[in-house]
Protein backbone atom coordinates (compact mmCIF):
# COMPACT_ATOMS: atom_id res chain seq x y z
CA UNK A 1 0.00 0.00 0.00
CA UNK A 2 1.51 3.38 -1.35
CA UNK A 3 1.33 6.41 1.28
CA UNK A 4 0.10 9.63 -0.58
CA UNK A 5 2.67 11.91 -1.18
CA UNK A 6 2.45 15.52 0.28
CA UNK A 7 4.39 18.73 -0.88
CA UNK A 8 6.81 20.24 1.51
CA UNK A 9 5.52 22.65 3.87
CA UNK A 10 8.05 25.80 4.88
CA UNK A 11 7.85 28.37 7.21
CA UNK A 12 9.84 31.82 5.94
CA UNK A 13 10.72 34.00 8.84
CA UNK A 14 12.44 37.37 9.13
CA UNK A 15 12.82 40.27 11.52
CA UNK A 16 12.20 43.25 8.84
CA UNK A 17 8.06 42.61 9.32
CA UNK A 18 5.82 42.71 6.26
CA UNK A 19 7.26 44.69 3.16
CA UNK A 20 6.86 48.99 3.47
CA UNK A 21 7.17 50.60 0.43
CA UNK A 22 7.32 54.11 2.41
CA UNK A 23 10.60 52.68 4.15
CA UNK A 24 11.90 50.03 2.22
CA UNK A 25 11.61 46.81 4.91
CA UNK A 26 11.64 43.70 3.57
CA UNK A 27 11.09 43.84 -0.09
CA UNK A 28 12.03 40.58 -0.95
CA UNK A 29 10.05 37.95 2.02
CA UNK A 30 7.28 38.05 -0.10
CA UNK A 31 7.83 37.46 -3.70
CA UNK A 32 10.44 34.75 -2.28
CA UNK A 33 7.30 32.94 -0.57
CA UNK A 34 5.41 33.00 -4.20
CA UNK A 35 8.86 31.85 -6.23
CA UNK A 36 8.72 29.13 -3.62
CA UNK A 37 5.27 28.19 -3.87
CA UNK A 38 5.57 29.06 -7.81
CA UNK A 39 9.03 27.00 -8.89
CA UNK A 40 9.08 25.02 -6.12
CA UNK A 41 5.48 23.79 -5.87
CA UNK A 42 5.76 24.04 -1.86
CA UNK A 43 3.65 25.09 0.90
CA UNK A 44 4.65 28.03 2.51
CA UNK A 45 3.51 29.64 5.51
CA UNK A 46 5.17 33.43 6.30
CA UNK A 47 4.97 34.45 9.93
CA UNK A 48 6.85 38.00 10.30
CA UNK A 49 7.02 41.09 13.24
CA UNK A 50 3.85 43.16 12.94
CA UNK A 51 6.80 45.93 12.24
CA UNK A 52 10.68 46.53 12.22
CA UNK A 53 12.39 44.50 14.63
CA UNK A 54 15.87 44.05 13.04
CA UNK A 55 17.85 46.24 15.60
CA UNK A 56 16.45 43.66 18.45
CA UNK A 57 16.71 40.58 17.22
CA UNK A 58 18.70 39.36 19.83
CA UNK A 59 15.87 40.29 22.63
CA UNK A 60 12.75 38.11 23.25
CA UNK A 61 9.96 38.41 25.54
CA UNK A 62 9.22 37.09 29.33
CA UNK A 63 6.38 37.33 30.39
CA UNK A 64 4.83 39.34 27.68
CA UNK A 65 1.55 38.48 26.03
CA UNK A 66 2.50 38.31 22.39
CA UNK A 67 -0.74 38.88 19.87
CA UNK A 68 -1.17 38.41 15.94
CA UNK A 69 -3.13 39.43 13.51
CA UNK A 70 -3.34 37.96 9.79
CA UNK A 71 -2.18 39.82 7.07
CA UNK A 72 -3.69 39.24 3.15
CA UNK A 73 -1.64 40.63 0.79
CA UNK A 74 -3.44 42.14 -2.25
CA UNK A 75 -0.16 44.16 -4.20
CA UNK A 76 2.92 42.50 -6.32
CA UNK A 77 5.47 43.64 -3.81
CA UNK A 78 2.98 42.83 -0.91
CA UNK A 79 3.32 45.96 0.74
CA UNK A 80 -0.60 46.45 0.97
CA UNK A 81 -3.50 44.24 2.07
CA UNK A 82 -6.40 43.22 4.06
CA UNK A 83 -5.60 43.11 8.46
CA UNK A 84 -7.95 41.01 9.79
CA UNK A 85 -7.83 39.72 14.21
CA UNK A 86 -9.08 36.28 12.87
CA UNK A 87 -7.68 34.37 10.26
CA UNK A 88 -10.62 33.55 7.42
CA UNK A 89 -10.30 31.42 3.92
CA UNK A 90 -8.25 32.36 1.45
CA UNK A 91 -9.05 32.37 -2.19
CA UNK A 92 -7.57 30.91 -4.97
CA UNK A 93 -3.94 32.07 -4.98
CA UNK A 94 -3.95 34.15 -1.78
CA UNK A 95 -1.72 34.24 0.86
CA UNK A 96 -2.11 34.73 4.31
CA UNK A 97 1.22 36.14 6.19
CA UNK A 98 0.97 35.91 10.29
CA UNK A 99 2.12 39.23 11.76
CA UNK A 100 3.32 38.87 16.01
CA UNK A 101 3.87 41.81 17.86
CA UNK A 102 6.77 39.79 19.47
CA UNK A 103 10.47 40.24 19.06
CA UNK A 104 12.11 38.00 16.84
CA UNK A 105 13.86 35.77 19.46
């Protein structure tokens, strides 16, 4: 009996947060995520800072309560998009980033 075969599943992480056109963060996290899911034919799941956190990325909380919110990119560069507290379905071809008010570490 053959096992069905599943497609890699990656997490992509940095400590830039999600791509800011205004400032230039991260321009690259998320059209690597679709060349992965693209070329590749992988599952990718992005989880990111909710904002710049590349000056602390030695530091982690304690005792901190660290909240998310889900982020659906809607522009090429994914610098703009839908916010949303809970995450919801995604249509065909979305992607849906994690953003954590957390440090890095």
């Amino acid at each position: 009996m053959s096992t069905p075969s599943r497609k890699p599943r990656v997490l992509i992480v940095n400590d830039d947060g999600v791509p800011t056109p205004a400032s230039g963060h991260s321009p690259f996290v998320y059209p690597f995520a679709r060349a992965v899911e693209r070329v590749l034919g992988w599952e990718v799941k992005v989880v990111v800072p909710a904002g710049q956190q590349s000056w602390k990325g030695k530091s982690y909380n304690i005792s901190q309560e660290i909240k998310g919110e889900y982020f659906y990119p809607t522009s090429q560069d994914g610098s703009e998009g839908e916010r949303t507290e809970l995450p919801r379905e995604t249509k065909e071809g979305e992607m849906e980033i994690i953003l954590l008010d957390g440090t890095p570490g």
